[in-house]
PDB file of N, CA and C in Angstrom:
ATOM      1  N   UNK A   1       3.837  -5.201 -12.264  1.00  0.00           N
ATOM      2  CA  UNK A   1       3.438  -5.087 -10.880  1.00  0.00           C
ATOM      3  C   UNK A   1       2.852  -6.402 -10.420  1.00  0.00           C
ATOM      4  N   UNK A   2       3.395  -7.276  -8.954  1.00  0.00           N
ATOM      5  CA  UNK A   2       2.790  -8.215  -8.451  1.00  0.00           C
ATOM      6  C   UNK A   2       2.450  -7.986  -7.149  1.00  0.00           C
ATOM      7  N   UNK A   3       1.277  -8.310  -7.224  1.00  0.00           N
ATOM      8  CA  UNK A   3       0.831  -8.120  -5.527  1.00  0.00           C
ATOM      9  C   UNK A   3       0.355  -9.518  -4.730  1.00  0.00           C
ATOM     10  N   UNK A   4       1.326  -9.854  -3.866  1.00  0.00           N
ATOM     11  CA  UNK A   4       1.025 -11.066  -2.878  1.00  0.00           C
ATOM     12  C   UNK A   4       0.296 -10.016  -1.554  1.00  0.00           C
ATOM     13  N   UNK A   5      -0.354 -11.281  -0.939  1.00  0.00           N
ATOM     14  CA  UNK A   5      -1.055 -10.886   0.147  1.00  0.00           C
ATOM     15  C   UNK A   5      -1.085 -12.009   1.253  1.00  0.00           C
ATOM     16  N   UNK A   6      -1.259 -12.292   2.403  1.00  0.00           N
ATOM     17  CA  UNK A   6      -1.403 -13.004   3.545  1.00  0.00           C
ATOM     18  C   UNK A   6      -1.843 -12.749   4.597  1.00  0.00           C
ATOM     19  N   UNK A   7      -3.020 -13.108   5.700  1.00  0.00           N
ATOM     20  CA  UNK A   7      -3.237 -12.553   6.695  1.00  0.00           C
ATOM     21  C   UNK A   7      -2.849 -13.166   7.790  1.00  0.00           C
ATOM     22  N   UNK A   8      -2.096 -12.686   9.116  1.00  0.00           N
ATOM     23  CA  UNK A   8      -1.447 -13.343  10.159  1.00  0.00           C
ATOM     24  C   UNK A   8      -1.567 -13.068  10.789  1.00  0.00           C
ATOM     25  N   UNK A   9      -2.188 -13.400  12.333  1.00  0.00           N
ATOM     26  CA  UNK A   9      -2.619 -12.658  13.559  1.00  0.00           C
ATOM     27  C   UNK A   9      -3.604 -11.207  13.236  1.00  0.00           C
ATOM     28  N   UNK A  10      -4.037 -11.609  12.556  1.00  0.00           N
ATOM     29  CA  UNK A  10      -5.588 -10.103  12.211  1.00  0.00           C
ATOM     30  C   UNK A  10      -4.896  -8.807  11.360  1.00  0.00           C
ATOM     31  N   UNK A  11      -3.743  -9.316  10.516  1.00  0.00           N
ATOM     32  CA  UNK A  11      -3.098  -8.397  10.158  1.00  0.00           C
ATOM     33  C   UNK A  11      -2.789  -8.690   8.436  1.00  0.00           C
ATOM     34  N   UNK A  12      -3.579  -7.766   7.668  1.00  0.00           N
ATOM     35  CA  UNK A  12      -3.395  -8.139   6.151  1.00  0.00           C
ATOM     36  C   UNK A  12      -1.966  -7.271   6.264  1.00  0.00           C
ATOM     37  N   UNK A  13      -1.433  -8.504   5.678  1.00  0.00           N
ATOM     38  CA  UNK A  13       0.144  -7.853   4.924  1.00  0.00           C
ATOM     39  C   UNK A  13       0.309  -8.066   3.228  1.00  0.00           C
ATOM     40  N   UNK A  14       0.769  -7.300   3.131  1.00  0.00           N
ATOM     41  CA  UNK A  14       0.742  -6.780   1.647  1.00  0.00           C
ATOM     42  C   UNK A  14       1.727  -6.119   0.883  1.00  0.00           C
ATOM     43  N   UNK A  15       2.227  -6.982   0.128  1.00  0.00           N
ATOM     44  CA  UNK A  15       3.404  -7.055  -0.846  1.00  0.00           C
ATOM     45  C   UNK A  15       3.761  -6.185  -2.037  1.00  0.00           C
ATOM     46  N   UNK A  16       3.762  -5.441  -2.502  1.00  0.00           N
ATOM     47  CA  UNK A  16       3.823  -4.640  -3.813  1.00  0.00           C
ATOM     48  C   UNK A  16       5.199  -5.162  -4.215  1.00  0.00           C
ATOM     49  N   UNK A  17       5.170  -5.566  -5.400  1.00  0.00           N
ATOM     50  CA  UNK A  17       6.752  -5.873  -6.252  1.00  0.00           C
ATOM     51  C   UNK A  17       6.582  -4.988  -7.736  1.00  0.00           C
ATOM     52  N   UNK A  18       7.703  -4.679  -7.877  1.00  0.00           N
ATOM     53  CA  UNK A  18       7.585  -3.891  -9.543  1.00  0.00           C
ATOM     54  C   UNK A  18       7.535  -2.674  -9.822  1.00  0.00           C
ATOM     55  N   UNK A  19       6.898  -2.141 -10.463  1.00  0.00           N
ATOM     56  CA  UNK A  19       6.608  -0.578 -10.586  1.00  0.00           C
ATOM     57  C   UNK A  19       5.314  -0.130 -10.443  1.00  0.00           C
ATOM     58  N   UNK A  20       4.909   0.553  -9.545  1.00  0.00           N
ATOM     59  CA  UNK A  20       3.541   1.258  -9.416  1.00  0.00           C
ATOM     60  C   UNK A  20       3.792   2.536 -10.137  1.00  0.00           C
ATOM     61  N   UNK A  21       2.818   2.153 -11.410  1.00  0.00           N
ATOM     62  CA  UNK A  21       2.685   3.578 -12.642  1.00  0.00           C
ATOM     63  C   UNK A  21       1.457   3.780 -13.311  1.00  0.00           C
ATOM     64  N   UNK A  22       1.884   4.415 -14.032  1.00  0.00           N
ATOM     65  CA  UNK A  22       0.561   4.523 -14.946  1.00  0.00           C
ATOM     66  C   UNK A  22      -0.285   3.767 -15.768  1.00  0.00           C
ATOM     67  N   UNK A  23       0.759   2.933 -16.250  1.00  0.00           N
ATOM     68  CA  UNK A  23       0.221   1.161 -16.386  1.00  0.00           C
ATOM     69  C   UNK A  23      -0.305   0.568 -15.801  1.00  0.00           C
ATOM     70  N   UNK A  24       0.587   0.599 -14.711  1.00  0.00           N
ATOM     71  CA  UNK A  24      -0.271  -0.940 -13.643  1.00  0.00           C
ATOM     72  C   UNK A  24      -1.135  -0.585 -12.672  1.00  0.00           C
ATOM     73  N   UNK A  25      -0.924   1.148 -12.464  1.00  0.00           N
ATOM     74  CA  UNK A  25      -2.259   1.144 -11.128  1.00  0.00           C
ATOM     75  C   UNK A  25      -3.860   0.833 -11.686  1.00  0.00           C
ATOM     76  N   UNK A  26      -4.272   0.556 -12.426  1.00  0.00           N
ATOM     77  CA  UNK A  26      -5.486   0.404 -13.154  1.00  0.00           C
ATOM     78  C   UNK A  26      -5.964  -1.122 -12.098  1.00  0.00           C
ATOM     79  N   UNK A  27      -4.755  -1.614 -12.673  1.00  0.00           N
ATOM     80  CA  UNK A  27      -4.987  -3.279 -12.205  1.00  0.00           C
ATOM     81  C   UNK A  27      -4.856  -3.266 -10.347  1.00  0.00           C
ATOM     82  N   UNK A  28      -3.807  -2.511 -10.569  1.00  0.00           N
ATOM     83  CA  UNK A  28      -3.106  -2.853  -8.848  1.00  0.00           C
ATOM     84  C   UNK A  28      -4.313  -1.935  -7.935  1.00  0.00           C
ATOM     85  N   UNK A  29      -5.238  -0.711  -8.071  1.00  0.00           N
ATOM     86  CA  UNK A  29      -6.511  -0.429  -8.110  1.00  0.00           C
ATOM     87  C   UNK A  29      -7.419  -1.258  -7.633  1.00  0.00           C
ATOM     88  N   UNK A  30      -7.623  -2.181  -8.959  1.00  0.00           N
ATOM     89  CA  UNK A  30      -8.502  -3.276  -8.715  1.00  0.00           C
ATOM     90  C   UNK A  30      -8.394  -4.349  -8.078  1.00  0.00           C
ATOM     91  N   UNK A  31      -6.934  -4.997  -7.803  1.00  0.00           N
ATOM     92  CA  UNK A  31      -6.298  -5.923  -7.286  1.00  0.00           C
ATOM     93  C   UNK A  31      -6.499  -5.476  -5.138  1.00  0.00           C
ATOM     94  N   UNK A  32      -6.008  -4.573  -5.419  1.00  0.00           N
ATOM     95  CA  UNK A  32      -5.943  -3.944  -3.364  1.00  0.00           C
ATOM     96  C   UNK A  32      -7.287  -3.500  -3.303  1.00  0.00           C
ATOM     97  N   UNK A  33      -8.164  -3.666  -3.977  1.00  0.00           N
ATOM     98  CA  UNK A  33      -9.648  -3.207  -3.482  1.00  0.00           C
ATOM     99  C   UNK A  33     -10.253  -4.527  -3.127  1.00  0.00           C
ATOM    100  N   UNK A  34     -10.235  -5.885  -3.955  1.00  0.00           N
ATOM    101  CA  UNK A  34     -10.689  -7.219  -3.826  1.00  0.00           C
ATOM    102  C   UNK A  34     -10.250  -7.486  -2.950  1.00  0.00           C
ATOM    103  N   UNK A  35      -8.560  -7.770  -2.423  1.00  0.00           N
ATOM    104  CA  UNK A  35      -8.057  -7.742  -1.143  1.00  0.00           C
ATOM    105  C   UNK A  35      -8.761  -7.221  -0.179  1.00  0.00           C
ATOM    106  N   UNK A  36      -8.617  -6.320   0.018  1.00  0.00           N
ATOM    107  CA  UNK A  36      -9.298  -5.068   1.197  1.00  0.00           C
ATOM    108  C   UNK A  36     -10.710  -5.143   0.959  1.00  0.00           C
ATOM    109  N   UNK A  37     -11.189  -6.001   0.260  1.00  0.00           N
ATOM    110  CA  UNK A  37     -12.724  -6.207   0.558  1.00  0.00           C
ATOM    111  C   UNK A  37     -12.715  -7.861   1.691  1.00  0.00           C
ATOM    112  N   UNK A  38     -12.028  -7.950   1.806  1.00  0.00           N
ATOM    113  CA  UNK A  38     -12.050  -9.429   2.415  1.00  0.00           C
ATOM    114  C   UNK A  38     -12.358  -9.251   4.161  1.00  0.00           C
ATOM    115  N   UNK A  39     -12.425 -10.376   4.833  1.00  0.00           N
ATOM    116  CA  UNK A  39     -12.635 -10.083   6.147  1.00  0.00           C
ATOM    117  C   UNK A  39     -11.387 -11.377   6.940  1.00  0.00           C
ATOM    118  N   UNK A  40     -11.048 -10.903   8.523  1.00  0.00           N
ATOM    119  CA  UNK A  40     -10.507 -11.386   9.019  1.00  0.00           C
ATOM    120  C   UNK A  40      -9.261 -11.010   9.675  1.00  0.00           C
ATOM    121  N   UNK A  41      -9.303  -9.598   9.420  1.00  0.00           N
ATOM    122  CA  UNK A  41      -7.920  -8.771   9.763  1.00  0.00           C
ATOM    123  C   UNK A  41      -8.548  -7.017  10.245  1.00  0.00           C
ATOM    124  N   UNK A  42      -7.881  -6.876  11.142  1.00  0.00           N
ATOM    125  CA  UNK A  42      -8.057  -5.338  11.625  1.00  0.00           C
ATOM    126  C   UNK A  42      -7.213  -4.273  11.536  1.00  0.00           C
ATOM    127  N   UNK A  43      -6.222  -4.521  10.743  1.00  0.00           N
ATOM    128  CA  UNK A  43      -5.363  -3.308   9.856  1.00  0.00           C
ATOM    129  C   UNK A  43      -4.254  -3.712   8.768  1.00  0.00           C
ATOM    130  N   UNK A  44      -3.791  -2.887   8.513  1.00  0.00           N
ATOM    131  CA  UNK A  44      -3.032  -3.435   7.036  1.00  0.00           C
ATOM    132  C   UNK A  44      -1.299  -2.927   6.679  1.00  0.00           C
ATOM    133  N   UNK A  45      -0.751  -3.575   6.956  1.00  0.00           N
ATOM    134  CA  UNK A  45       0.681  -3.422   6.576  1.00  0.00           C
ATOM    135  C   UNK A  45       1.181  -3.246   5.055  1.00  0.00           C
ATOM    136  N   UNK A  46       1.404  -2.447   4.370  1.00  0.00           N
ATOM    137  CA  UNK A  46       1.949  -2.485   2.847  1.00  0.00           C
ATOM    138  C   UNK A  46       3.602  -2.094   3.134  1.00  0.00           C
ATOM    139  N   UNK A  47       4.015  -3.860   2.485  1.00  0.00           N
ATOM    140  CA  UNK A  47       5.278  -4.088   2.398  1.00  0.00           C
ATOM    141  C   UNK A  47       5.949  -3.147   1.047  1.00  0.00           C
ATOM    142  N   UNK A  48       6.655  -2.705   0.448  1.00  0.00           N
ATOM    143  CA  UNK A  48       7.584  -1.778  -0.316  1.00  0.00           C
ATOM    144  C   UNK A  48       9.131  -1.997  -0.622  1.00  0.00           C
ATOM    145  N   UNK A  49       9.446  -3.060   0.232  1.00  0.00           N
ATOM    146  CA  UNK A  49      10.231  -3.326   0.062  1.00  0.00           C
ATOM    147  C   UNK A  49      11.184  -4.069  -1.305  1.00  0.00           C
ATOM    148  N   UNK A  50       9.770  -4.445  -1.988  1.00  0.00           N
ATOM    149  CA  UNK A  50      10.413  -4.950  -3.675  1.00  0.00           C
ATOM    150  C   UNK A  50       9.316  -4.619  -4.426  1.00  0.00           C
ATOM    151  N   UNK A  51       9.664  -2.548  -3.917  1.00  0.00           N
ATOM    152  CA  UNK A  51       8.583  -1.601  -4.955  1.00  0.00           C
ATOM    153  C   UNK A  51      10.002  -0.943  -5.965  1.00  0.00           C
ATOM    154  N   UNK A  52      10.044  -1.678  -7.586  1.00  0.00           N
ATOM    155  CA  UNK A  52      11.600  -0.908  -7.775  1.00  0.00           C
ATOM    156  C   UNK A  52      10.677   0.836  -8.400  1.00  0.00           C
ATOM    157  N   UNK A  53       9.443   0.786  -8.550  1.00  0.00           N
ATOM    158  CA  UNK A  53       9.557   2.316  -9.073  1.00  0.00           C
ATOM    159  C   UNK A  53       7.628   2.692  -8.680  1.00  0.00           C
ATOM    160  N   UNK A  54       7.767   4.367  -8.356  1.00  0.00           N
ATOM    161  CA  UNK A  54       6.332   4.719  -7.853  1.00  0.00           C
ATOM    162  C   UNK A  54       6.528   6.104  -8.866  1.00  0.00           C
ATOM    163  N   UNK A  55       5.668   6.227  -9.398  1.00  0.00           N
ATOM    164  CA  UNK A  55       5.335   7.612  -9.640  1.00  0.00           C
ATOM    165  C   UNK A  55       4.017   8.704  -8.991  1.00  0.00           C
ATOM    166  N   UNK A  56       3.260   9.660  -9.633  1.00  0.00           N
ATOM    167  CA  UNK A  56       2.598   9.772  -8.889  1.00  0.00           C
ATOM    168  C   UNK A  56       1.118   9.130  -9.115  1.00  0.00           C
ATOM    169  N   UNK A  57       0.852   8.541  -9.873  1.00  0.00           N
ATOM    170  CA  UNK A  57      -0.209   7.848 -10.551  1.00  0.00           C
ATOM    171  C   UNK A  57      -0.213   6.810  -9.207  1.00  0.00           C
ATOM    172  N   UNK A  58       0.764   6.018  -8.919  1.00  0.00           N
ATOM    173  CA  UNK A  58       1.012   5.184  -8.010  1.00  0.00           C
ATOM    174  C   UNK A  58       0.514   5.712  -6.365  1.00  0.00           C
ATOM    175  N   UNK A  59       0.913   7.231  -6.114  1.00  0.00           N
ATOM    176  CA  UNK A  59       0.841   7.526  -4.939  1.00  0.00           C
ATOM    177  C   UNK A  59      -0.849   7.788  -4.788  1.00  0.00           C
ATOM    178  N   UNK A  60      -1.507   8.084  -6.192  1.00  0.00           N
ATOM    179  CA  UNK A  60      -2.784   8.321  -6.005  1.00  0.00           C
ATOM    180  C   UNK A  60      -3.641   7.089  -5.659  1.00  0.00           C
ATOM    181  N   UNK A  61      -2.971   5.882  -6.112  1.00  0.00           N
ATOM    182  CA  UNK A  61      -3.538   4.325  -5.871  1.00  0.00           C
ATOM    183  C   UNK A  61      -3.369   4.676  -4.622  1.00  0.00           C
ATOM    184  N   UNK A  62      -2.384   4.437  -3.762  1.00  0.00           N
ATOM    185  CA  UNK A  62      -2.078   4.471  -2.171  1.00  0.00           C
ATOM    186  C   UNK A  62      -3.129   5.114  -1.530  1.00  0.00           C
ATOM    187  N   UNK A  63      -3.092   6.464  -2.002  1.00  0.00           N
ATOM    188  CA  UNK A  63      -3.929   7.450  -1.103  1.00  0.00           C
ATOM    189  C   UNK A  63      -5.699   7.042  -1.564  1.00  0.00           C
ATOM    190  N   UNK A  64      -6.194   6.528  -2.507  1.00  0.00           N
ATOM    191  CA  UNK A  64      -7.433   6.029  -2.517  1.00  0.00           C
ATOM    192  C   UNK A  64      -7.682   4.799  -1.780  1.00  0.00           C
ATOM    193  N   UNK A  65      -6.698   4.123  -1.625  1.00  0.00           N
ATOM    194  CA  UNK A  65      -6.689   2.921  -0.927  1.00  0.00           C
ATOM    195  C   UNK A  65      -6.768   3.531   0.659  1.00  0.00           C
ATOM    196  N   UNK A  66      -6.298   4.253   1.148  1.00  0.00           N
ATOM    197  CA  UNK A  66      -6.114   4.757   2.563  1.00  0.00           C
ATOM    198  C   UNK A  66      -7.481   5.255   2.819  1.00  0.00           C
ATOM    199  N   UNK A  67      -7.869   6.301   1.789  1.00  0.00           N
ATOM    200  CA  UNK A  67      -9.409   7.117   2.114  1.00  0.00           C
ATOM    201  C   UNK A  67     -10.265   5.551   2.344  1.00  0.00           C
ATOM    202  N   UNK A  68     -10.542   5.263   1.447  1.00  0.00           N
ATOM    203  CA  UNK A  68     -11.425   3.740   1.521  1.00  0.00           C
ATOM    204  C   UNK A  68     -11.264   3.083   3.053  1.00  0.00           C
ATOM    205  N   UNK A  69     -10.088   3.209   3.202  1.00  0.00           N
ATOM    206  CA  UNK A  69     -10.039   1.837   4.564  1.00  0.00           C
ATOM    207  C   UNK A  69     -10.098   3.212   6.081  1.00  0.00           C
ATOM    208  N   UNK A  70      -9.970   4.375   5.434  1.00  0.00           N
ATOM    209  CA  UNK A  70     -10.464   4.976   6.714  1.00  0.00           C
ATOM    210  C   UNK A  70     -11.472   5.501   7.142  1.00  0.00           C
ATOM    211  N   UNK A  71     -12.328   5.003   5.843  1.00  0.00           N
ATOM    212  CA  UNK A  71     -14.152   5.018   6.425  1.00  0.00           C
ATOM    213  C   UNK A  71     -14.329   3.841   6.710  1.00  0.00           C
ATOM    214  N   UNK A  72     -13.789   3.142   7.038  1.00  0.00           N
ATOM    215  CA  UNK A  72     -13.876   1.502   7.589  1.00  0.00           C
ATOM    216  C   UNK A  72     -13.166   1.727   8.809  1.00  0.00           C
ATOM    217  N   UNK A  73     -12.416   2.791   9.675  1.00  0.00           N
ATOM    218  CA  UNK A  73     -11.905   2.643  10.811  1.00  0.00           C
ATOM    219  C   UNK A  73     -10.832   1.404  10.548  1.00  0.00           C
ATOM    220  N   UNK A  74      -9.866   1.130   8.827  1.00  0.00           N
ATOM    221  CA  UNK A  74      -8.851   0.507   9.130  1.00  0.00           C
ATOM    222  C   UNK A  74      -7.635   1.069   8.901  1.00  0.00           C
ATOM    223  N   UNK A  75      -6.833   1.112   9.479  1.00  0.00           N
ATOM    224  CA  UNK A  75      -5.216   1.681   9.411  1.00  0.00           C
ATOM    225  C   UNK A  75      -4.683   0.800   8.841  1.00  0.00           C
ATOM    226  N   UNK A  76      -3.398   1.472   7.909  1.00  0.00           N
ATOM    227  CA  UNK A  76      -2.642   1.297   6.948  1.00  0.00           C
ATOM    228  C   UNK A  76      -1.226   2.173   7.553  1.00  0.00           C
ATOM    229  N   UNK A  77      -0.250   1.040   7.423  1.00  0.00           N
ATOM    230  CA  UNK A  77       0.689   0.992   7.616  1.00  0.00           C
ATOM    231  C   UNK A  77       1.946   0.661   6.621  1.00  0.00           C
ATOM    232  N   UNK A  78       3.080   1.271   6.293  1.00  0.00           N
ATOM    233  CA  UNK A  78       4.300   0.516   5.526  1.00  0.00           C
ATOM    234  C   UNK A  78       5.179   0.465   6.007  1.00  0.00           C
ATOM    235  N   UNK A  79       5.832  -1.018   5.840  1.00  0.00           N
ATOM    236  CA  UNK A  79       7.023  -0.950   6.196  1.00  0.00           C
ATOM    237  C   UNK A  79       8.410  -1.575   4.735  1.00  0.00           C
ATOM    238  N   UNK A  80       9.207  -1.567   5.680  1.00  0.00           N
ATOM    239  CA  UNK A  80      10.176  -1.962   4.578  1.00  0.00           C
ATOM    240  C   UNK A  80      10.305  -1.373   2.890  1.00  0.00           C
ATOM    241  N   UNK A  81      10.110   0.272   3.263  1.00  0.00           N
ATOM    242  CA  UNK A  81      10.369   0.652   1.835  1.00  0.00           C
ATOM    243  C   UNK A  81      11.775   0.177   0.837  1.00  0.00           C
ATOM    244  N   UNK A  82      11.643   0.978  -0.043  1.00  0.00           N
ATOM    245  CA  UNK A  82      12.762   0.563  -0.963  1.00  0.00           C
ATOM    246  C   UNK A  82      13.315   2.088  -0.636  1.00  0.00           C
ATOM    247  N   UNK A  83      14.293   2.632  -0.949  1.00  0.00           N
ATOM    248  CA  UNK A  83      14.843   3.895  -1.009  1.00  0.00           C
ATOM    249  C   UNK A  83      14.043   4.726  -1.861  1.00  0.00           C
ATOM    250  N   UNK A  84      13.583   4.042  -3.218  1.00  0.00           N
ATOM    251  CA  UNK A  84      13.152   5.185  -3.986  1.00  0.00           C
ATOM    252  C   UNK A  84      11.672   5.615  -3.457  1.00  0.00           C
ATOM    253  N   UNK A  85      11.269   4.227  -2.677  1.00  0.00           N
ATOM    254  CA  UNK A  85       9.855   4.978  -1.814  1.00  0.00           C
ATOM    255  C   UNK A  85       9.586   5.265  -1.197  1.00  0.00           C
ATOM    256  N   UNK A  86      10.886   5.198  -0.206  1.00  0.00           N
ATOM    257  CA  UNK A  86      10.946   6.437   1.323  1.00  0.00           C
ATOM    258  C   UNK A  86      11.540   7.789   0.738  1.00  0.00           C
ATOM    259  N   UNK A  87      11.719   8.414  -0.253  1.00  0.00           N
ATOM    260  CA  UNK A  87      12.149   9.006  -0.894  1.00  0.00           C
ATOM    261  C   UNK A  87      10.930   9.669  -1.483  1.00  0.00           C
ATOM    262  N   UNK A  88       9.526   9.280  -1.889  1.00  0.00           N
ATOM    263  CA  UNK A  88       8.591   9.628  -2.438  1.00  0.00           C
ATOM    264  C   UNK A  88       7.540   9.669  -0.877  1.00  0.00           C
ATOM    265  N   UNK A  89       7.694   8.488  -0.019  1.00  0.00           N
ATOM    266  CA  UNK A  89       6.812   9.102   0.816  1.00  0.00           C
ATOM    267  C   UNK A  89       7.583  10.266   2.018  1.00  0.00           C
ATOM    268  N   UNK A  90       8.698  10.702   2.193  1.00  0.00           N
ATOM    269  CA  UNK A  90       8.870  11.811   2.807  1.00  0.00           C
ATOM    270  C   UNK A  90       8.683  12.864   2.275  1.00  0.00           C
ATOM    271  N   UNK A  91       8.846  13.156   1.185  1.00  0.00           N
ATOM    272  CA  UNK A  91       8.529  14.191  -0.226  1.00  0.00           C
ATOM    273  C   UNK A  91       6.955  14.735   0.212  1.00  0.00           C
ATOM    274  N   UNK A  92       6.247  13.758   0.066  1.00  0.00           N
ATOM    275  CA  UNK A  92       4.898  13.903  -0.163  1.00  0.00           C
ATOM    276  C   UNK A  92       4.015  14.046   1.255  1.00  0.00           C
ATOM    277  N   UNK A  93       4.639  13.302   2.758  1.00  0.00           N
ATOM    278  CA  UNK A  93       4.399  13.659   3.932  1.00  0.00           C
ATOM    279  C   UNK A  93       3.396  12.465   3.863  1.00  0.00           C
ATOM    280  N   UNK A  94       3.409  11.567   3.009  1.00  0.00           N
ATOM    281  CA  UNK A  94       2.459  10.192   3.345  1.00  0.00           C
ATOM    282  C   UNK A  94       2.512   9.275   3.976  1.00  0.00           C
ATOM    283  N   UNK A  95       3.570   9.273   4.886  1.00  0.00           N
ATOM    284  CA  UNK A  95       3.715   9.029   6.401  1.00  0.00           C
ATOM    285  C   UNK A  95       2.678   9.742   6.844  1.00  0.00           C
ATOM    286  N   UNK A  96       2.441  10.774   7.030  1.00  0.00           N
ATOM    287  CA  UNK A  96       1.541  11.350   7.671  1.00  0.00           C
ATOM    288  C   UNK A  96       0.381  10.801   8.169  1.00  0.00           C
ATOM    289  N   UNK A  97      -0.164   9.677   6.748  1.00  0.00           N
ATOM    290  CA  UNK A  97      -1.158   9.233   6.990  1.00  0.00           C
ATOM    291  C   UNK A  97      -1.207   7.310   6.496  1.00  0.00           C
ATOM    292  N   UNK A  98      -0.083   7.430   6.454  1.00  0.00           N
ATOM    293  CA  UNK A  98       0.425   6.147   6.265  1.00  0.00           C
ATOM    294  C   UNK A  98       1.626   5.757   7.629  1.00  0.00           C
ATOM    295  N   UNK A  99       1.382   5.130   8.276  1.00  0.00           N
ATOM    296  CA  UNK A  99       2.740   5.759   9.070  1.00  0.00           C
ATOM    297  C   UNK A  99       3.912   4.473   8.797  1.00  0.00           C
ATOM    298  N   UNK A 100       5.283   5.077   8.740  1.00  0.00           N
ATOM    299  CA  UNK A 100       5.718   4.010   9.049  1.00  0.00           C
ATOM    300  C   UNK A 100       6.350   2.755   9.931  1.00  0.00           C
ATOM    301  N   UNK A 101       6.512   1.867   9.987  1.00  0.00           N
ATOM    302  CA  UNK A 101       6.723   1.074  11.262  1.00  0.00           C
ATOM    303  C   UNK A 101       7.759  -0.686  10.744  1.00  0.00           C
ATOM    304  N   UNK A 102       8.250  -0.954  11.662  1.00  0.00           N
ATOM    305  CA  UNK A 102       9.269  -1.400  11.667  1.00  0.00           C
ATOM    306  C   UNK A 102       9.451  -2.960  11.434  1.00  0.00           C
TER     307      UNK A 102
END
């Protein structure tokens, strides 16, 4: 799992590459919390687009990451899934609270 990050016009964007599992959410956990502790941006885009695998260990990273930034009043957004993770977030309705956008 690699996670790039960049902020552009007040907007953390955020890269996931690899597999979000049972392995790597430990790190990737700790990795999007240091991120998302930072300042200079008022919501957050998570790119997916070179996510090749999520299980649900992975979806529980996501959804702790979301609770966290929505006692901060910040929204979280994905775009550019991969198939196998628009595939896991329609399943699961994490659009719901992730939404997606274009």
């Amino acid at each position: 799992m690699q996670i790039r990050n960049r902020i552009y016009n007040n907007t953390l964007y955020v890269i996931l590459s690899g597999d979000l599992d049972e392995h790597s959410a430990r790190d990737a956990r700790l990795t999007l919390d240091e991120i998302f502790e930072g300042e200079g941006f008022n919501q957050i885009i998570i790119d997916l687009s070179e996510l090749d695998f999520m299980d649900s260990t992975g979806i529980g990273v996501l959804i702790g990451r979301y609770k966290k930034m929505k006692d901060k009043n910040m929204p979280i957004y994905i775009c550019n899934p991969s198939t196998h993770a628009e595939k896991i977030f329609k399943m699961t309705g994490l659009y719901d609270i992730m939404p997606k956008i274009s």
